[in-house]
PDB file of N, CA and C in Angstrom:
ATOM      1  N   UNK A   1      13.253   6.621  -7.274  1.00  0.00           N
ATOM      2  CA  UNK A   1      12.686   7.380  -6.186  1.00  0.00           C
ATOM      3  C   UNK A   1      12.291   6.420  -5.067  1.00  0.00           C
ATOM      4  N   UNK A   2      12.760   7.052  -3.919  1.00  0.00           N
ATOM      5  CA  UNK A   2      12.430   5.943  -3.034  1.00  0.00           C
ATOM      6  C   UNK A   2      10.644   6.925  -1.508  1.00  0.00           C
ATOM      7  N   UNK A   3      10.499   5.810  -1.365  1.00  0.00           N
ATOM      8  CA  UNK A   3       9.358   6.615  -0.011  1.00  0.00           C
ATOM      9  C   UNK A   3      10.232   7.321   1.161  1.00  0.00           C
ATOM     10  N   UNK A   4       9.628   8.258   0.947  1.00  0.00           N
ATOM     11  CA  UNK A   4      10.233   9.353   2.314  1.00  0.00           C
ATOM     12  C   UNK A   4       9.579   9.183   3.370  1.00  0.00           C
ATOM     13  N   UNK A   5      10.371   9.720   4.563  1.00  0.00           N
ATOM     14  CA  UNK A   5       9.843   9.861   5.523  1.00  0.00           C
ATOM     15  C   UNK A   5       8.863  10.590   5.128  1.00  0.00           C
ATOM     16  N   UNK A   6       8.591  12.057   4.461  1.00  0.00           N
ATOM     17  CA  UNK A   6       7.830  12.987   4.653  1.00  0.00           C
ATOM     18  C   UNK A   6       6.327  12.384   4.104  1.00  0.00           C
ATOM     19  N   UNK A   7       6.293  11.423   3.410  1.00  0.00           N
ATOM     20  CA  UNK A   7       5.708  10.408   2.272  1.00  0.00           C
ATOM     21  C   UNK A   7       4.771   9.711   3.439  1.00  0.00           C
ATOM     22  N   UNK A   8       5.756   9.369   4.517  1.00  0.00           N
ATOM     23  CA  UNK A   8       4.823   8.249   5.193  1.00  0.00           C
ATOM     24  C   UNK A   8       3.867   9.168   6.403  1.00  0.00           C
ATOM     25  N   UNK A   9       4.315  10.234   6.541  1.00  0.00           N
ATOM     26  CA  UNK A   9       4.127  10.929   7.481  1.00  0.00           C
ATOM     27  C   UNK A   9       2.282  11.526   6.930  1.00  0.00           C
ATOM     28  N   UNK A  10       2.351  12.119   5.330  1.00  0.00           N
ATOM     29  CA  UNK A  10       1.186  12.291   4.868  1.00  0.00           C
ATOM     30  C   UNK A  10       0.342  11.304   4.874  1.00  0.00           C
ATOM     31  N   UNK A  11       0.959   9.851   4.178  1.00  0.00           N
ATOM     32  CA  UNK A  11      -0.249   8.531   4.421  1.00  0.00           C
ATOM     33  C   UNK A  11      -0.423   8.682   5.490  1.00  0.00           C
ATOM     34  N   UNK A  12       0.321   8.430   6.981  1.00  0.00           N
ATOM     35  CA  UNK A  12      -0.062   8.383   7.904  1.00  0.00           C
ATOM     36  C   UNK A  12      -1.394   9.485   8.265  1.00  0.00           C
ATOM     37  N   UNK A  13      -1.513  10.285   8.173  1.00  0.00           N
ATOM     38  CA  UNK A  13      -1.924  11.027   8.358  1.00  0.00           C
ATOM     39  C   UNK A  13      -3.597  11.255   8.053  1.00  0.00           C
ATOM     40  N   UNK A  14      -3.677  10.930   6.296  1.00  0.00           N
ATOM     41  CA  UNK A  14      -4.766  10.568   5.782  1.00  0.00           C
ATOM     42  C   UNK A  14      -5.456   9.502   6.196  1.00  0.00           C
ATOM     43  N   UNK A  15      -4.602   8.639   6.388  1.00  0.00           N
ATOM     44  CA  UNK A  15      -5.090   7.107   6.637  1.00  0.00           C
ATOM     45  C   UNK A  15      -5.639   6.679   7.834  1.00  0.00           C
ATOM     46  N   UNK A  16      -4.621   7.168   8.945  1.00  0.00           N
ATOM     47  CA  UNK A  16      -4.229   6.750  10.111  1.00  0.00           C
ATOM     48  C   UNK A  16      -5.629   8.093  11.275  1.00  0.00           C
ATOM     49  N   UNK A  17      -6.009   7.090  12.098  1.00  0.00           N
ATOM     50  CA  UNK A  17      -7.056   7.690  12.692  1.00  0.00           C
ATOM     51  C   UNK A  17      -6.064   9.018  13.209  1.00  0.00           C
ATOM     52  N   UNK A  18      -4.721   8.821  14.117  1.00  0.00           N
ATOM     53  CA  UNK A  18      -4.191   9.693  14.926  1.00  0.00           C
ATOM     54  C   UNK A  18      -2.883   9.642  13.927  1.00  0.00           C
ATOM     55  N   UNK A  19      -1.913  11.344  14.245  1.00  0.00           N
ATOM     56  CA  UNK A  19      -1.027  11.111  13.299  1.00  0.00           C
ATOM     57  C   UNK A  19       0.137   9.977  14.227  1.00  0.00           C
ATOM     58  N   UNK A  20       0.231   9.189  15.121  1.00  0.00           N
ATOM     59  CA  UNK A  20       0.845   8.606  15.488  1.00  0.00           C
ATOM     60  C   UNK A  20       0.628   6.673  14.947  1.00  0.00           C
ATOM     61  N   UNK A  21      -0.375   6.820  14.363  1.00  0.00           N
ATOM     62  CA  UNK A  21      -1.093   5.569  14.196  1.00  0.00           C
ATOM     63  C   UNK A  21      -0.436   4.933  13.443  1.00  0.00           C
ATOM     64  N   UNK A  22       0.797   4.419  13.003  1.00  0.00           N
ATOM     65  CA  UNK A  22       1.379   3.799  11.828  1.00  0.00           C
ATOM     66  C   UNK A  22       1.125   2.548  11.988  1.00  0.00           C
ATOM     67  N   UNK A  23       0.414   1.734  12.889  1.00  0.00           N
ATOM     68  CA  UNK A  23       0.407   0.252  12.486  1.00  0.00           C
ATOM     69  C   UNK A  23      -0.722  -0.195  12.066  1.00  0.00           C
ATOM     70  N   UNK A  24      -1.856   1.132  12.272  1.00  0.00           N
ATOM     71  CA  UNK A  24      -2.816   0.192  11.289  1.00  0.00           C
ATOM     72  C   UNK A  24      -2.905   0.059  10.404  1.00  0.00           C
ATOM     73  N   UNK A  25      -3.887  -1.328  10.317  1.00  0.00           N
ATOM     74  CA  UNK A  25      -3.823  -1.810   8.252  1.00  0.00           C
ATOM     75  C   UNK A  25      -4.314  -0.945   7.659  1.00  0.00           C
ATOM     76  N   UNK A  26      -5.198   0.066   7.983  1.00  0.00           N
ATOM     77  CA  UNK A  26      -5.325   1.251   6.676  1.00  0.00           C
ATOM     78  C   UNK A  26      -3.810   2.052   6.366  1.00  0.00           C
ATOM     79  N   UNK A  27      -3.518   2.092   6.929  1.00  0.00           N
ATOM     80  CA  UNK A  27      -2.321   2.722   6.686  1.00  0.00           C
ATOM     81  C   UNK A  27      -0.795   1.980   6.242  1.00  0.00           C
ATOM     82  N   UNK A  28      -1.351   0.952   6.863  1.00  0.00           N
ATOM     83  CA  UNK A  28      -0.097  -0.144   5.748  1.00  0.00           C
ATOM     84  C   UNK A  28      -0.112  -0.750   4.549  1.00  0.00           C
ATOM     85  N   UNK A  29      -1.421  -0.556   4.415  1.00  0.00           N
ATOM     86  CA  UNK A  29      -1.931  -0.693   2.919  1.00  0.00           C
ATOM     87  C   UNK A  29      -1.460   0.535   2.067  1.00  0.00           C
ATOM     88  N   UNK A  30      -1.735   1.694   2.702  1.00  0.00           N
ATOM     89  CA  UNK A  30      -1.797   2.208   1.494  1.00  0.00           C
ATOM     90  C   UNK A  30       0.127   3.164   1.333  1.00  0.00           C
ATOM     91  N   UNK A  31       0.951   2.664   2.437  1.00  0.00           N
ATOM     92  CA  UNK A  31       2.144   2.913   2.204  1.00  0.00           C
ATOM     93  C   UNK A  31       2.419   1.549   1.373  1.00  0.00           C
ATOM     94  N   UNK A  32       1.939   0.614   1.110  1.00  0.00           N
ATOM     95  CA  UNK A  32       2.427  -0.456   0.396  1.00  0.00           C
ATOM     96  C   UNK A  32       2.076  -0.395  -0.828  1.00  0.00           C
ATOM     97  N   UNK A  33       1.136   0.187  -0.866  1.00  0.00           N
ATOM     98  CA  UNK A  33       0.433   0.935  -2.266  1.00  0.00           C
ATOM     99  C   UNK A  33       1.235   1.929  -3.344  1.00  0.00           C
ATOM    100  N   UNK A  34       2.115   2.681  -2.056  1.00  0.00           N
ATOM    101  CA  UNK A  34       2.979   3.714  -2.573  1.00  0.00           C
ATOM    102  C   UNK A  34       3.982   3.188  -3.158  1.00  0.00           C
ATOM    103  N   UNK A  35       4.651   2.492  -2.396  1.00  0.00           N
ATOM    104  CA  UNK A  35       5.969   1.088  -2.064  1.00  0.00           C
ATOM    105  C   UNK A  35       5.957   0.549  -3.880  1.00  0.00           C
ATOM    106  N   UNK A  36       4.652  -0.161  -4.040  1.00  0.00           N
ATOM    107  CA  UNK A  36       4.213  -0.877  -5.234  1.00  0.00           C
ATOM    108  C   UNK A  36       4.220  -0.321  -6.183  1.00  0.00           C
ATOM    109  N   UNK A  37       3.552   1.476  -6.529  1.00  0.00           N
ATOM    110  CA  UNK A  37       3.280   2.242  -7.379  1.00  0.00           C
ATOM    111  C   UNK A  37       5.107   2.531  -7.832  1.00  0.00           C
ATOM    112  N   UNK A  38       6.102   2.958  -6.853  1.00  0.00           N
ATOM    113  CA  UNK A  38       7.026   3.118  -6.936  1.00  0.00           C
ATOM    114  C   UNK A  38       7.887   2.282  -8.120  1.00  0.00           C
ATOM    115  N   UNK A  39       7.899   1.025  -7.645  1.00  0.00           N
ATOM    116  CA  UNK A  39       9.177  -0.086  -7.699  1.00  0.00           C
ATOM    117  C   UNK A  39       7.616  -0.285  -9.223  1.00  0.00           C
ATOM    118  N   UNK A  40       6.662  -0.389  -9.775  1.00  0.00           N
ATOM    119  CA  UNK A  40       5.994  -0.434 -10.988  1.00  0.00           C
ATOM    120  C   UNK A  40       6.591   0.663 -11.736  1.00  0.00           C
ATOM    121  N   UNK A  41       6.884   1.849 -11.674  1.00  0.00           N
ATOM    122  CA  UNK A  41       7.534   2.783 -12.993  1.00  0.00           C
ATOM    123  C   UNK A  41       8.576   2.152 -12.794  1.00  0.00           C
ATOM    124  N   UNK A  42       9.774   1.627 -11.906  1.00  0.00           N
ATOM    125  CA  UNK A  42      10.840   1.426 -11.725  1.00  0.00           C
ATOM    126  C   UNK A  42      11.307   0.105 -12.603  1.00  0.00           C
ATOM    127  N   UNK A  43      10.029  -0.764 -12.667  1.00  0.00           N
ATOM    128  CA  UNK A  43      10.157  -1.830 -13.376  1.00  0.00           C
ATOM    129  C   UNK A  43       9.915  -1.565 -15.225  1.00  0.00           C
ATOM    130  N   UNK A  44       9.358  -0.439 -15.311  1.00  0.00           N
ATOM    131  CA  UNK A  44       9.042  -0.067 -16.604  1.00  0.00           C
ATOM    132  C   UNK A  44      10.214   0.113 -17.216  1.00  0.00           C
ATOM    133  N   UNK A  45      11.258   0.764 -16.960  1.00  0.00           N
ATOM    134  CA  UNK A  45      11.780   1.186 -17.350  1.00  0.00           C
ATOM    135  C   UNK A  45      13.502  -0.017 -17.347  1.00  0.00           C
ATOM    136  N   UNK A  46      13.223  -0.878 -16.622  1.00  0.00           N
ATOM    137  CA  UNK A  46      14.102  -1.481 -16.142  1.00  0.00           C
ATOM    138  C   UNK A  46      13.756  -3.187 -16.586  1.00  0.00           C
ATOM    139  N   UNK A  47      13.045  -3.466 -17.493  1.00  0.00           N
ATOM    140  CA  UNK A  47      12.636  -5.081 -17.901  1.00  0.00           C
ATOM    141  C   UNK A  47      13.450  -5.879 -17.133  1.00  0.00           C
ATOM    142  N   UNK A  48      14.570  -6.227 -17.185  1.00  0.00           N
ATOM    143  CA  UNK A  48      15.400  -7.171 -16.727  1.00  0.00           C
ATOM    144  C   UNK A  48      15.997  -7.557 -15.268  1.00  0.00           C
ATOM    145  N   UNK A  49      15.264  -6.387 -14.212  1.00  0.00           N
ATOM    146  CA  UNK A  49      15.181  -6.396 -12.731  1.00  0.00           C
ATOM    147  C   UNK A  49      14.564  -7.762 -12.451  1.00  0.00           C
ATOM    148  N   UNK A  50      14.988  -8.649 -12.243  1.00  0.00           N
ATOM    149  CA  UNK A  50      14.201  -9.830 -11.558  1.00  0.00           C
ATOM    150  C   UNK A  50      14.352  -9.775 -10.542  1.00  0.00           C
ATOM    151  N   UNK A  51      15.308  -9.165  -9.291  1.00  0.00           N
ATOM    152  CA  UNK A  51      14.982  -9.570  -8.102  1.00  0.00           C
ATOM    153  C   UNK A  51      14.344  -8.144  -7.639  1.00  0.00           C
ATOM    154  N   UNK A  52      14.289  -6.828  -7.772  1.00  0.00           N
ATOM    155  CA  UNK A  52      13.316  -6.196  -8.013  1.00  0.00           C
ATOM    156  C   UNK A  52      11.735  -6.267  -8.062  1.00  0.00           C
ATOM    157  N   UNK A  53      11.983  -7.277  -9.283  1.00  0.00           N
ATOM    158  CA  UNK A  53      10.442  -7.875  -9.964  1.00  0.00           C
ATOM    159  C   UNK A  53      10.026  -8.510  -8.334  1.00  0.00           C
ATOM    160  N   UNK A  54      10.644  -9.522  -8.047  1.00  0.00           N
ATOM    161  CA  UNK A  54      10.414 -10.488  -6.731  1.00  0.00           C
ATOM    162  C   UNK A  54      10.299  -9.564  -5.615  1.00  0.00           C
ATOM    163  N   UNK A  55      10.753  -8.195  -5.240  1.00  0.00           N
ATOM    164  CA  UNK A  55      10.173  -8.102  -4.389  1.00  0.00           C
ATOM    165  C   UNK A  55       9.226  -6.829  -4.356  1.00  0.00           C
ATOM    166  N   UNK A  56       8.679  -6.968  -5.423  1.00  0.00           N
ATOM    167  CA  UNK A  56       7.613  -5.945  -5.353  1.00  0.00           C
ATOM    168  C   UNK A  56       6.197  -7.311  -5.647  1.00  0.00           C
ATOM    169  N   UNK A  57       6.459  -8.588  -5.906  1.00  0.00           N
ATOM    170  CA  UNK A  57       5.614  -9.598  -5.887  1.00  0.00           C
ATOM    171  C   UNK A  57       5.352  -9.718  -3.976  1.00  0.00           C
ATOM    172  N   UNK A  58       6.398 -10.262  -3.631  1.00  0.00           N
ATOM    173  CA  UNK A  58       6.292  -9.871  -1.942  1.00  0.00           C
ATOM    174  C   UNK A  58       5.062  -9.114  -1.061  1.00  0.00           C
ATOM    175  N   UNK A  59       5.835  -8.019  -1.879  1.00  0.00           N
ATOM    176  CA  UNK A  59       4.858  -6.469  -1.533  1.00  0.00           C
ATOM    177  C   UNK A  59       3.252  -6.633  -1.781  1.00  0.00           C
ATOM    178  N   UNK A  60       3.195  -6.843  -3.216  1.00  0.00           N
ATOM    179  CA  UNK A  60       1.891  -7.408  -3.670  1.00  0.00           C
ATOM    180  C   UNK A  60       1.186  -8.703  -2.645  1.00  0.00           C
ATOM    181  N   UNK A  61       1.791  -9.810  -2.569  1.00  0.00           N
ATOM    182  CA  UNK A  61       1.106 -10.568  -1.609  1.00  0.00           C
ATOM    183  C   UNK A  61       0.895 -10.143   0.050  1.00  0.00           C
ATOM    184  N   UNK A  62       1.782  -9.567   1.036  1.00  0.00           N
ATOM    185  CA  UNK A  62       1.044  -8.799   1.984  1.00  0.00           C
ATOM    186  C   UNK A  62       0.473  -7.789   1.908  1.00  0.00           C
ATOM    187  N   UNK A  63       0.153  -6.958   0.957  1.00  0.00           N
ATOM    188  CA  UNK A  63      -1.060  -5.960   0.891  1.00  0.00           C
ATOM    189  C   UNK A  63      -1.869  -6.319   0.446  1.00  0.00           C
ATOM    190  N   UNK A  64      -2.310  -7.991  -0.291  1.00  0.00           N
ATOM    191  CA  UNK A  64      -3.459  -9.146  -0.575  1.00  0.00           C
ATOM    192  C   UNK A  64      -3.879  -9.253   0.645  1.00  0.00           C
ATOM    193  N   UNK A  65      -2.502  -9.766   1.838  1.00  0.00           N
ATOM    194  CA  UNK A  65      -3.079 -10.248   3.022  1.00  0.00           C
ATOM    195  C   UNK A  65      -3.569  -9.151   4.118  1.00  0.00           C
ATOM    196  N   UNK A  66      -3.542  -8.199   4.072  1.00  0.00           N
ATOM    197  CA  UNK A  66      -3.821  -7.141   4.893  1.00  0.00           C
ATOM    198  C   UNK A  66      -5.274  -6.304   4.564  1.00  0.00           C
ATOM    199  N   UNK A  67      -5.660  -6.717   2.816  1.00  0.00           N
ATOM    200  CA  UNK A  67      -6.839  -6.214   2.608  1.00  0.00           C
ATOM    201  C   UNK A  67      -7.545  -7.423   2.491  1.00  0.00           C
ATOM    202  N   UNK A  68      -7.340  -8.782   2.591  1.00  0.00           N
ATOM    203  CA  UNK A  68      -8.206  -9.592   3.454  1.00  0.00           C
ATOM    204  C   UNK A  68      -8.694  -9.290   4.879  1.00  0.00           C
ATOM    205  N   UNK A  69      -7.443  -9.069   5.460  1.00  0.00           N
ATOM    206  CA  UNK A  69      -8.274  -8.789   6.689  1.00  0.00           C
ATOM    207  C   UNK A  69      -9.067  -7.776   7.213  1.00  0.00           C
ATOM    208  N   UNK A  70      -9.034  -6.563   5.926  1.00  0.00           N
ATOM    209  CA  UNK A  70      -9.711  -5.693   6.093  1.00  0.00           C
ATOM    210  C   UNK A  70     -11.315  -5.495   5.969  1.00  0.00           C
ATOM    211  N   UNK A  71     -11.177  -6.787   4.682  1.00  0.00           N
ATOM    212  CA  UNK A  71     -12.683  -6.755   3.969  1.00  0.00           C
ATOM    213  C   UNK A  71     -13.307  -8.003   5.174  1.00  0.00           C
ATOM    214  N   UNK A  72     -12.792  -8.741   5.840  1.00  0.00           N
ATOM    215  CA  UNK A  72     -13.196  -9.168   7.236  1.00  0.00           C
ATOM    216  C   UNK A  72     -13.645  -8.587   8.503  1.00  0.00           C
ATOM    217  N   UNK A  73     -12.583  -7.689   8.389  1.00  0.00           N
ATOM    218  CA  UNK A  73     -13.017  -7.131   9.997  1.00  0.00           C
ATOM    219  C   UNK A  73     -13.612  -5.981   9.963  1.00  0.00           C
ATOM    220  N   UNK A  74     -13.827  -5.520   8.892  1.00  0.00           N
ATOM    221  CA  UNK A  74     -13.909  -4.313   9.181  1.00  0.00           C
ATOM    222  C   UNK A  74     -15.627  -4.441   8.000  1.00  0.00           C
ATOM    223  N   UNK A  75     -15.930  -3.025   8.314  1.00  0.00           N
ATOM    224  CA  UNK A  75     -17.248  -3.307   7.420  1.00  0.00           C
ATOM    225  C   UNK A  75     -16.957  -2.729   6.155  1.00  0.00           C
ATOM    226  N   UNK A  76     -17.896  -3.537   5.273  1.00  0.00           N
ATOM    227  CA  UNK A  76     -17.594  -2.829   3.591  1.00  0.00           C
ATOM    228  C   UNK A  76     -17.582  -1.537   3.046  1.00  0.00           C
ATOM    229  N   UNK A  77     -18.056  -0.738   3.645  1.00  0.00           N
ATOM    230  CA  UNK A  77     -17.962   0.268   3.531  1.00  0.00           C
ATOM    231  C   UNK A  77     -16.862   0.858   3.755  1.00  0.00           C
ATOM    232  N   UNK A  78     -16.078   0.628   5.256  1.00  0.00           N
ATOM    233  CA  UNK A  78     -14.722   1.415   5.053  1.00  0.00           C
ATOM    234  C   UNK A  78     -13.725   0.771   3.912  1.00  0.00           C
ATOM    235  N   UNK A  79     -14.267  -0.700   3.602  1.00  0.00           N
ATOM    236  CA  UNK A  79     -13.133  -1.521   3.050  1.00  0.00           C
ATOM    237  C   UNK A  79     -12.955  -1.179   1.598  1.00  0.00           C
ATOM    238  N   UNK A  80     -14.484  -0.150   1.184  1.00  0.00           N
ATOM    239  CA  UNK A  80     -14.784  -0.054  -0.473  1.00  0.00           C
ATOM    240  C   UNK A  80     -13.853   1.272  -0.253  1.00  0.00           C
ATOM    241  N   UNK A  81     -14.037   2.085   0.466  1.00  0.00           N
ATOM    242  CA  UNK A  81     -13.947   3.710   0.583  1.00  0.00           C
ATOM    243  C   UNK A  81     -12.184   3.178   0.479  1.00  0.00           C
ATOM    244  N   UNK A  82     -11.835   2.488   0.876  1.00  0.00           N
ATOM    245  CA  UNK A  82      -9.809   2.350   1.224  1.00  0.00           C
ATOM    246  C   UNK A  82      -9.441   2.149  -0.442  1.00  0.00           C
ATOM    247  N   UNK A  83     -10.244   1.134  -0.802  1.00  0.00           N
ATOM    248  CA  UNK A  83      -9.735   0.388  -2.378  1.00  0.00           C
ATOM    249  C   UNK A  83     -10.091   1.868  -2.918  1.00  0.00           C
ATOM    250  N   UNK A  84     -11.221   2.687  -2.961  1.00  0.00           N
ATOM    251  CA  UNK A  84     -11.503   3.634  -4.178  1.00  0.00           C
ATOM    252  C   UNK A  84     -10.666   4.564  -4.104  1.00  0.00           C
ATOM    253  N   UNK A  85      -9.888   5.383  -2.802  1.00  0.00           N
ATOM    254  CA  UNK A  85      -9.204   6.041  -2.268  1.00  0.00           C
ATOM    255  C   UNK A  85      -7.860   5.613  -2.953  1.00  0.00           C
ATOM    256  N   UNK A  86      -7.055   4.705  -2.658  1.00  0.00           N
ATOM    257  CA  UNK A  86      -6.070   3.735  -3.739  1.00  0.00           C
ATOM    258  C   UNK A  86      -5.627   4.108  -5.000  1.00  0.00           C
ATOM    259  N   UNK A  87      -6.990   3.826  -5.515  1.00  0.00           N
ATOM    260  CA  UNK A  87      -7.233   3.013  -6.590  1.00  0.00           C
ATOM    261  C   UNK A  87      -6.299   1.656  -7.099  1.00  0.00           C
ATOM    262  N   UNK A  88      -6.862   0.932  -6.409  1.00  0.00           N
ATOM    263  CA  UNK A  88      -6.371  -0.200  -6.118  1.00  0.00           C
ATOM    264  C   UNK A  88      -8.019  -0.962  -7.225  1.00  0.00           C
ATOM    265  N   UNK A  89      -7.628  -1.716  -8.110  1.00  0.00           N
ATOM    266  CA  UNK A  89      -8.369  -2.346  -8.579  1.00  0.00           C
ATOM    267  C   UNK A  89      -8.787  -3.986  -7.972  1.00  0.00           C
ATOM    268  N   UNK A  90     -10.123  -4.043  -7.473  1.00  0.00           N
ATOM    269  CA  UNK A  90     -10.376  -5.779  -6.995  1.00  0.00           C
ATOM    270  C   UNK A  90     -12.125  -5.311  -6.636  1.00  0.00           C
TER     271      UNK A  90
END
């Protein structure tokens, strides 16, 4: 299964202050979230995907770097409310 348009259109939506808002980091987080959740059953079922494996590691390290800059710039509160929303464990 791959992310739909219709997919990004709802994150957007939830996430994103305006439904036009796709570049902010709340919202690229949590399509990367989707992205990740995806290509994880995909790997379940599939052990021997290594370049797969590699780029859902990718994935994993800029949505590290994007919720750094979140728990920076932004105050803890929106930054706790994004992870619990997720459920993104950290």
């Amino acid at each position: 299964m791959v992310l739909t348009a219709e997919d990004k259109k709802q994150l957007t939506a939830e996430f994103g202050q305006t439904e036009s808002n796709t570049g902010s980091a709340e919202v690229q987080v949590a399509i990367l979230s989707k992205r990740i959740a995806i290509l994880t059953e995909h790997l379940k079922q599939n052990k021997k995907d290594f370049s797969t494996r590699r780029g859902m590691f990718k994935l994993n390290g800029r949505r590290r770097r994007l919720l750094n800059y979140l728990k920076h710039h932004r105050t803890p509160d929106e930054y706790k409310t994004l992870i619990e929303s997720l459920g993104i464990r950290k």
